[in-house]
C-alpha atoms as a PDB file:
ATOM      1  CA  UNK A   1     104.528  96.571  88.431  1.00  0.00           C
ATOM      2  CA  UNK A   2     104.078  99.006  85.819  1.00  0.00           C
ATOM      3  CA  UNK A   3     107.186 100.667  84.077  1.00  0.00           C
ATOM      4  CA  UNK A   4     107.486 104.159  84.673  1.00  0.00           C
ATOM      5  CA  UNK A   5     111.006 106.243  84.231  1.00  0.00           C
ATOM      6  CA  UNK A   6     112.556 107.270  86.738  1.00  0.00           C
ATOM      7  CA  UNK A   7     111.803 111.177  85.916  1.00  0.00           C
ATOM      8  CA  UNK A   8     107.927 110.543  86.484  1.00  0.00           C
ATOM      9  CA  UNK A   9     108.831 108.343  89.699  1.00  0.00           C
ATOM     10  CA  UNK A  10     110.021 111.505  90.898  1.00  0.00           C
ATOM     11  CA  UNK A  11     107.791 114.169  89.658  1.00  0.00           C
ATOM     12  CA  UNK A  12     104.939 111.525  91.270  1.00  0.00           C
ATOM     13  CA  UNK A  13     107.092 111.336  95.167  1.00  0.00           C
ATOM     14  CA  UNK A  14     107.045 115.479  95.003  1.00  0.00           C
ATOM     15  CA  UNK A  15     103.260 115.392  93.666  1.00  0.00           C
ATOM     16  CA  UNK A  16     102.474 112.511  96.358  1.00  0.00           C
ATOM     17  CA  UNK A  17     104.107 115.070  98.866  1.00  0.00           C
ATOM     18  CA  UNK A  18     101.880 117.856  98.096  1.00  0.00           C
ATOM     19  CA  UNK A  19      98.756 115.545  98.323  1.00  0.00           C
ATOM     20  CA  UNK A  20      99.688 114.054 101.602  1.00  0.00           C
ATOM     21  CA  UNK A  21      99.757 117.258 103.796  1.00  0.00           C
ATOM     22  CA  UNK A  22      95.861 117.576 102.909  1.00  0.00           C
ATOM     23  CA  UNK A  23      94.702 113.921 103.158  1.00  0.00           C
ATOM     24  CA  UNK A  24      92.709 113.199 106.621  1.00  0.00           C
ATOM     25  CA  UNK A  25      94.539 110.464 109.262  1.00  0.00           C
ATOM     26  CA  UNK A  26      91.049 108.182 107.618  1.00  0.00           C
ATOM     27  CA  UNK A  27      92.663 108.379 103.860  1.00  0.00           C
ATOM     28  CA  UNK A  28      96.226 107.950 105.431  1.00  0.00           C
ATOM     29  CA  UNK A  29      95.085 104.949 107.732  1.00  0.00           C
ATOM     30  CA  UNK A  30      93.853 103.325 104.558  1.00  0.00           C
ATOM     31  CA  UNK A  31      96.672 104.432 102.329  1.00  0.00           C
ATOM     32  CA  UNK A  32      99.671 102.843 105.111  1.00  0.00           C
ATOM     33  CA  UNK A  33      98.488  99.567 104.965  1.00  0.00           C
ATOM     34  CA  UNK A  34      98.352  99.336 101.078  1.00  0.00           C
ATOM     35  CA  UNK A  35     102.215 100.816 100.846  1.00  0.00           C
ATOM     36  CA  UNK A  36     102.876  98.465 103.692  1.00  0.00           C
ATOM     37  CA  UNK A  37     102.144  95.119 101.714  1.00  0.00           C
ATOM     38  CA  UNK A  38     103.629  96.303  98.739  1.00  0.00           C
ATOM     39  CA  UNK A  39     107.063  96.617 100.329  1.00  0.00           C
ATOM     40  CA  UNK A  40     106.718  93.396 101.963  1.00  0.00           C
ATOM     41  CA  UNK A  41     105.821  92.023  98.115  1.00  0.00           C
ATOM     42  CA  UNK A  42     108.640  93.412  96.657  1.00  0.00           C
ATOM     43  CA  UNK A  43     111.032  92.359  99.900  1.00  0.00           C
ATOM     44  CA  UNK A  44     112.272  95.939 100.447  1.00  0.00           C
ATOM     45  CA  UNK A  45     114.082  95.643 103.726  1.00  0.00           C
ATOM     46  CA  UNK A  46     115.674  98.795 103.845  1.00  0.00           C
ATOM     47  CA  UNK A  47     112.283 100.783 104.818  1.00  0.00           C
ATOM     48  CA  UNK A  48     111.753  98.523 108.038  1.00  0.00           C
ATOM     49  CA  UNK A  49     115.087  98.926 109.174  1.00  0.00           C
ATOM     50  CA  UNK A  50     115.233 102.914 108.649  1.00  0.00           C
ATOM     51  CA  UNK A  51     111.689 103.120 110.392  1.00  0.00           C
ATOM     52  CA  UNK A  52     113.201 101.153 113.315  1.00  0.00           C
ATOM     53  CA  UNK A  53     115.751 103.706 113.474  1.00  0.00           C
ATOM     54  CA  UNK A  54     113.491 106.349 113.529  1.00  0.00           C
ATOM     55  CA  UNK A  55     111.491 105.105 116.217  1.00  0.00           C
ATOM     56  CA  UNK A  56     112.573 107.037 118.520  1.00  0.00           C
ATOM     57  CA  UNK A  57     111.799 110.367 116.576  1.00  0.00           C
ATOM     58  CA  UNK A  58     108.467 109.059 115.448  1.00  0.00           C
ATOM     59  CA  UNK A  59     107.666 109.049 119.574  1.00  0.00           C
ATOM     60  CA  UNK A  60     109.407 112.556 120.417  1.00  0.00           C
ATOM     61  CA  UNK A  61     107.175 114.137 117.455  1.00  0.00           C
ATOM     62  CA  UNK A  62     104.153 111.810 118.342  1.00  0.00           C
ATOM     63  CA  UNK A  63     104.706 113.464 121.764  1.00  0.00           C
ATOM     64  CA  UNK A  64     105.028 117.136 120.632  1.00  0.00           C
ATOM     65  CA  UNK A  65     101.753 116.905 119.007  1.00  0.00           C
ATOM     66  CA  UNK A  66      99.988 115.218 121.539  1.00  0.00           C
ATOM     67  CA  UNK A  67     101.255 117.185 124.765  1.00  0.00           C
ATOM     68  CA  UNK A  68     101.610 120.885 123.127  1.00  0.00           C
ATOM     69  CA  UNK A  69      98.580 121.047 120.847  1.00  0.00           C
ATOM     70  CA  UNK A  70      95.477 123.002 122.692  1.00  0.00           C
ATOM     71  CA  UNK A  71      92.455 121.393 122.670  1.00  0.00           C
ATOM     72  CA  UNK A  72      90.087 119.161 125.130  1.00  0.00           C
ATOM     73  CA  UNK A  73      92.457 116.846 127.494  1.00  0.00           C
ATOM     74  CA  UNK A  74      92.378 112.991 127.786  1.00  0.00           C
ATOM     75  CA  UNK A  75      90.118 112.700 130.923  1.00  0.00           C
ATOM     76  CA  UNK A  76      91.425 108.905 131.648  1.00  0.00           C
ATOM     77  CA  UNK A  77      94.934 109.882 131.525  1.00  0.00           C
ATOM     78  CA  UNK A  78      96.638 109.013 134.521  1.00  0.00           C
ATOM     79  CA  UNK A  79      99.248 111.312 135.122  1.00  0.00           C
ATOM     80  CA  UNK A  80      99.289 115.514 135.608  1.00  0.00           C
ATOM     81  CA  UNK A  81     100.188 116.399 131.938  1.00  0.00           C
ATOM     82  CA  UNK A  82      97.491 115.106 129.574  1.00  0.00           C
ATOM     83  CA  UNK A  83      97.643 114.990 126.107  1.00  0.00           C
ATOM     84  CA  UNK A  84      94.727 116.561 124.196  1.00  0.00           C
ATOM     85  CA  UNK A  85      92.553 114.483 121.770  1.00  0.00           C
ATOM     86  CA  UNK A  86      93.377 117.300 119.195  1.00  0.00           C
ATOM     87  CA  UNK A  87      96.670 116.617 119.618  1.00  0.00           C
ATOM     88  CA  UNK A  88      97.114 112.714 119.309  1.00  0.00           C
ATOM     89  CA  UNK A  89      94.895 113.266 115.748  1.00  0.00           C
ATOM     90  CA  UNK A  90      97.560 115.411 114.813  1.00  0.00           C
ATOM     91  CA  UNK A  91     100.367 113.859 115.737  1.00  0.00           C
ATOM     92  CA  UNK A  92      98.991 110.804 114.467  1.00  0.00           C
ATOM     93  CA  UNK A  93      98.531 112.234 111.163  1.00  0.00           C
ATOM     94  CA  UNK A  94     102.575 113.762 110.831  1.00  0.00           C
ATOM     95  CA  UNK A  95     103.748 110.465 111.946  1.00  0.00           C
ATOM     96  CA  UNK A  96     101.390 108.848 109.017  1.00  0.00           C
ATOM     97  CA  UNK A  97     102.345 110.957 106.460  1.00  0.00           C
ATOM     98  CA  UNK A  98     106.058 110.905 107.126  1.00  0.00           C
ATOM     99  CA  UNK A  99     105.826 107.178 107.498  1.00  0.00           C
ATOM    100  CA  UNK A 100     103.712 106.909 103.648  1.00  0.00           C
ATOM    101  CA  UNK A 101     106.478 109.753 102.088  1.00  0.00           C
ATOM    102  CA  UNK A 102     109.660 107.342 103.297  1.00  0.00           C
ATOM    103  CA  UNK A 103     107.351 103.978 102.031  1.00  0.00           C
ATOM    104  CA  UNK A 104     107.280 105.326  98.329  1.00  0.00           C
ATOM    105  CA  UNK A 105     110.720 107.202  98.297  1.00  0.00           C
ATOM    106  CA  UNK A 106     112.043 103.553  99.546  1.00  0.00           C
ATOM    107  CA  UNK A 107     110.055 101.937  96.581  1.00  0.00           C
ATOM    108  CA  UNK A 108     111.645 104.493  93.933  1.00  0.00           C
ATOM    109  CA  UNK A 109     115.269 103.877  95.539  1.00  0.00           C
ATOM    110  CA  UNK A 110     114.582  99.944  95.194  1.00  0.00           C
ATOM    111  CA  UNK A 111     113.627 100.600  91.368  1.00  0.00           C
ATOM    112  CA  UNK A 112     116.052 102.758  90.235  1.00  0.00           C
ATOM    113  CA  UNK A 113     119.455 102.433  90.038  1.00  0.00           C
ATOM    114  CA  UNK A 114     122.456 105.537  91.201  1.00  0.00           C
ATOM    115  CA  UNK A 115     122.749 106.560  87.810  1.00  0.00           C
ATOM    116  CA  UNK A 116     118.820 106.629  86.883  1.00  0.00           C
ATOM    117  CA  UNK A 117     118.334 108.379  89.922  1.00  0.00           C
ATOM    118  CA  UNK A 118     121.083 111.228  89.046  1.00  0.00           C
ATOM    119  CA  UNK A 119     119.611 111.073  85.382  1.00  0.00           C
ATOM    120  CA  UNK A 120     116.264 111.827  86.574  1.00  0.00           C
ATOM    121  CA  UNK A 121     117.110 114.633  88.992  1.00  0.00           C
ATOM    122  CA  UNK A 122     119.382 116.030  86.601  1.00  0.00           C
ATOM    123  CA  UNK A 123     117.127 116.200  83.442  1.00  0.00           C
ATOM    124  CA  UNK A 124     114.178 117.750  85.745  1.00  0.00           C
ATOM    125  CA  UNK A 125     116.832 120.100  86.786  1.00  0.00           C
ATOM    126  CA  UNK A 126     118.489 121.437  84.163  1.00  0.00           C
ATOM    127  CA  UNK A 127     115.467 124.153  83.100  1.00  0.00           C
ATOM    128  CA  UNK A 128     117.094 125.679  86.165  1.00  0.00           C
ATOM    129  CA  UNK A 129     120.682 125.802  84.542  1.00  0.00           C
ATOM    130  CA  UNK A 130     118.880 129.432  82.919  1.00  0.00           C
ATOM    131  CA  UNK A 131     119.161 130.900  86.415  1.00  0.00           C
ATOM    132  CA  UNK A 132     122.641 130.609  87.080  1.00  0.00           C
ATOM    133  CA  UNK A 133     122.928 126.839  88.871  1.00  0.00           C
ATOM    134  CA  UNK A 134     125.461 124.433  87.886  1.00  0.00           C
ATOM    135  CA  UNK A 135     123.383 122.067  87.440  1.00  0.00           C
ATOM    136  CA  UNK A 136     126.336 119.133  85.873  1.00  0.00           C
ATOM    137  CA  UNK A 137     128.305 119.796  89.338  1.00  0.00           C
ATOM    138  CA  UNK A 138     125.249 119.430  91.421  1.00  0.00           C
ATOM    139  CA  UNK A 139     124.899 115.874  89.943  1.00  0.00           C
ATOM    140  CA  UNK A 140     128.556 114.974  90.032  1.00  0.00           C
ATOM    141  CA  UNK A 141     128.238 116.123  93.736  1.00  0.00           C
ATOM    142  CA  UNK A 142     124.991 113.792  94.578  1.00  0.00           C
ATOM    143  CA  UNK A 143     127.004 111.187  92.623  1.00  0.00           C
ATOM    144  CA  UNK A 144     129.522 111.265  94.667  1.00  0.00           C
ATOM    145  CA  UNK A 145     127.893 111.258  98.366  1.00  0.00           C
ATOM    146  CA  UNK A 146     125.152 108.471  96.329  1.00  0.00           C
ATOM    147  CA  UNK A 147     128.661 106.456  95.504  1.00  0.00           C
ATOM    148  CA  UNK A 148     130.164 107.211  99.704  1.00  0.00           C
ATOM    149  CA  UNK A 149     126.411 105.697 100.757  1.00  0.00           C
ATOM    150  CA  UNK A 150     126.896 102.808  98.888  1.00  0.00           C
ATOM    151  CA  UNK A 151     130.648 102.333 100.079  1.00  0.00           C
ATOM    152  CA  UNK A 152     129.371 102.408 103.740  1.00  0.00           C
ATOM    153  CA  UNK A 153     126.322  99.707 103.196  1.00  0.00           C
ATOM    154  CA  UNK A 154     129.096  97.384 101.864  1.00  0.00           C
ATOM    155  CA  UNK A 155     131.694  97.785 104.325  1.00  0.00           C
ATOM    156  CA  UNK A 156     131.573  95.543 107.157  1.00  0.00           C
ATOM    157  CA  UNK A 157     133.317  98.379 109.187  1.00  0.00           C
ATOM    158  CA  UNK A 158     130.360 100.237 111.156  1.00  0.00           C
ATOM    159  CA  UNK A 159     132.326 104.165 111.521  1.00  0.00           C
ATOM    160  CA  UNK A 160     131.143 106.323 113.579  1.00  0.00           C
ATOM    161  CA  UNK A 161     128.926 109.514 112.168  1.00  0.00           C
ATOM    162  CA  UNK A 162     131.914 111.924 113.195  1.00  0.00           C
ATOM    163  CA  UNK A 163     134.475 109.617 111.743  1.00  0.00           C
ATOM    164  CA  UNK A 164     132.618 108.447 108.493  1.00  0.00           C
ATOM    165  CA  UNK A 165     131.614 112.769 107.948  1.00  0.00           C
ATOM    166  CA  UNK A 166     135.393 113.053 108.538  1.00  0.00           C
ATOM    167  CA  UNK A 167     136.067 110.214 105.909  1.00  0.00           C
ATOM    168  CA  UNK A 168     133.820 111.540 103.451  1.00  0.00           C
ATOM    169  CA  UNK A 169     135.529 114.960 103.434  1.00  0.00           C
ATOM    170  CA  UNK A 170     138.958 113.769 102.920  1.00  0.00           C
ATOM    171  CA  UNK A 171     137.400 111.461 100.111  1.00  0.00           C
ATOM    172  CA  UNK A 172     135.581 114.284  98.473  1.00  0.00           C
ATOM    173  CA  UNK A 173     138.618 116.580  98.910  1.00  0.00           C
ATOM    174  CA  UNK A 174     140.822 114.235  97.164  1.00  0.00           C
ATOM    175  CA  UNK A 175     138.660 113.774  94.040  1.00  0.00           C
ATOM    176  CA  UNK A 176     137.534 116.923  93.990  1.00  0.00           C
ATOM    177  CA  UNK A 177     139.904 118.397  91.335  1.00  0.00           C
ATOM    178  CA  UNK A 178     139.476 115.117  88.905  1.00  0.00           C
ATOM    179  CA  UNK A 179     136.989 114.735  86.203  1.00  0.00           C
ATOM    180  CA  UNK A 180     134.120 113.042  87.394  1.00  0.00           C
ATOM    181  CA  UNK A 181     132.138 110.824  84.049  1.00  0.00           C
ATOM    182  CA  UNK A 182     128.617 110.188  84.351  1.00  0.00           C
ATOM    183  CA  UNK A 183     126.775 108.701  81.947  1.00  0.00           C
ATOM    184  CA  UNK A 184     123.175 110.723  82.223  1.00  0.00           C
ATOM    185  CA  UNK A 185     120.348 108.765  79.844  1.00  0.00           C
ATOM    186  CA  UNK A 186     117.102 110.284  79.474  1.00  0.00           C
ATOM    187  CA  UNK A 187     114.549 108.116  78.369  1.00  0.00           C
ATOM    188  CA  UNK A 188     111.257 109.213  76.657  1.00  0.00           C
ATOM    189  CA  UNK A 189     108.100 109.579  78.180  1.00  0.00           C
ATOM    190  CA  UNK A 190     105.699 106.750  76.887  1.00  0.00           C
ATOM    191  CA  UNK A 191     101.906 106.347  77.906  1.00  0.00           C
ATOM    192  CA  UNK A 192     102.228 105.022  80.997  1.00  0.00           C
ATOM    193  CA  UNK A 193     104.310 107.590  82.211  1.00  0.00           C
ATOM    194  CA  UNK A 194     101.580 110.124  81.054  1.00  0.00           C
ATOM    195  CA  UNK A 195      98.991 108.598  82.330  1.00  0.00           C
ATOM    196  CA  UNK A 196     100.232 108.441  85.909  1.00  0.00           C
ATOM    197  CA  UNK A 197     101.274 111.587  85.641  1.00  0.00           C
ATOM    198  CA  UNK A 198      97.710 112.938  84.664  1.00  0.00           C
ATOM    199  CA  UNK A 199      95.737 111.206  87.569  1.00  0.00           C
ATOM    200  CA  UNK A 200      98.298 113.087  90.244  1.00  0.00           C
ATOM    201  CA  UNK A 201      97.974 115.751  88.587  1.00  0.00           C
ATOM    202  CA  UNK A 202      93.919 115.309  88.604  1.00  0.00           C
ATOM    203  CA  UNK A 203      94.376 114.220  92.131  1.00  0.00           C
ATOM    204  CA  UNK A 204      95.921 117.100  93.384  1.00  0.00           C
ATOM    205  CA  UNK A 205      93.652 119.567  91.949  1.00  0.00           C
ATOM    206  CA  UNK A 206      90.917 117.643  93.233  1.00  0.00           C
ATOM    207  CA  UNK A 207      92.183 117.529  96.579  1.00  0.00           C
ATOM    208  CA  UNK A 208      92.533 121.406  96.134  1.00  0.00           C
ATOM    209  CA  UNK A 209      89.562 121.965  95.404  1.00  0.00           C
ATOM    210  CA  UNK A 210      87.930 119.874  98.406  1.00  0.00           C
ATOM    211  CA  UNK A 211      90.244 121.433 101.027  1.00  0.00           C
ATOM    212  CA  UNK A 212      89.219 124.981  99.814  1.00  0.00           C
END
């Protein structure tokens, strides 16, 4: 795979989100497939078991769509309350593009490490330091619930969501007066990373200039 910094990884996710609201279910029907095998080549686990978890809100939102948007009714359904052909297209689309956003935010948490991923963030963020945000204690924050995550995925004790928010408040209460050290690198762009870059960017005009 191609080596891209983890700045541009992210710039790309936020460009990819723009794109995907406008792409037809056709382009995302093609496009789930292709993100689909790549995960399985790369053995990332960790988007198969968060989809599972989310099955059941991929069906509740499927349902939404399908039951609540107007349009002309399933004629072969069997029950009283049809869905609407309008609405199983669009329902079928959300669940596609929310499906494709968590596929390529998987890949760019499998690629990066805690600190490249705080790096990154932090170095697209800090224009906005001229406004008035902190941006150093936003990063030792997202270090900090980054460095809880990762305490939970290795424990072999399965908490509770009340009782691990509980235990992350009295951890983050504890350390919250002490000096937290992160190391921030910011590596240069190269050619790659301008390149990809340039075809979202050519790719979202494009797909700007279709839709209007």
């Amino acid at each position: 795979m191609l080596k891209v910094n983890t700045k541009t990884q992210l710039v790309t996710f936020f460009l990819f989100a723009l794109l995907v609201n406008g792409w037809h279910v056709v382009v995302l029907l093609i496009l789930m497939p292709l993100l689909l095998g790549l995960l399985i080549y790369v053995n990332n686990r960790h988007y198969f078991r968060l989809s599972y978890r989310l099955k059941w809100f991929y069906f509740v939102m499927f349902a939404i769509f399908a039951f609540n948007t107007p349009g002309e009714h399933i004629a072969t359904w069997p029950f009283n309350i049809k869905p609407t052909y309008e609405g199983v297209l669009m329902g079928l689309e959300q669940l596609l593009r929310i499906a494709t956003m968590l596929a390529l935010l998987s890949l760019i948490l499998m690629r990066n490490t805690k600190q490249q991923l705080i790096s990154g963030i932090y170095f697209l963020m800090r224009p906005l330091s001229s406004l008035g945000l902190d941006i150093k204690r936003f990063a030792a924050r997202l270090w900090l619930t980054l460095h809880y995550v990762d305490l939970q995925q290795s424990s072999e004790e399965k908490l509770s969501m009340t009782k691990g928010l509980s235990h992350y408040l009295d951890v983050a209460t504890d350390i919250a007066d002490e000096d937290v050290a992160i190391y921030l690198e910011n590596p240069q762009q190269t050619q790659i990373d301008y390149l990809v870059l340039s075809v979202m960017f050519i790719l979202l005009i494009t797909s700007f200039i279709l839709v209007s």
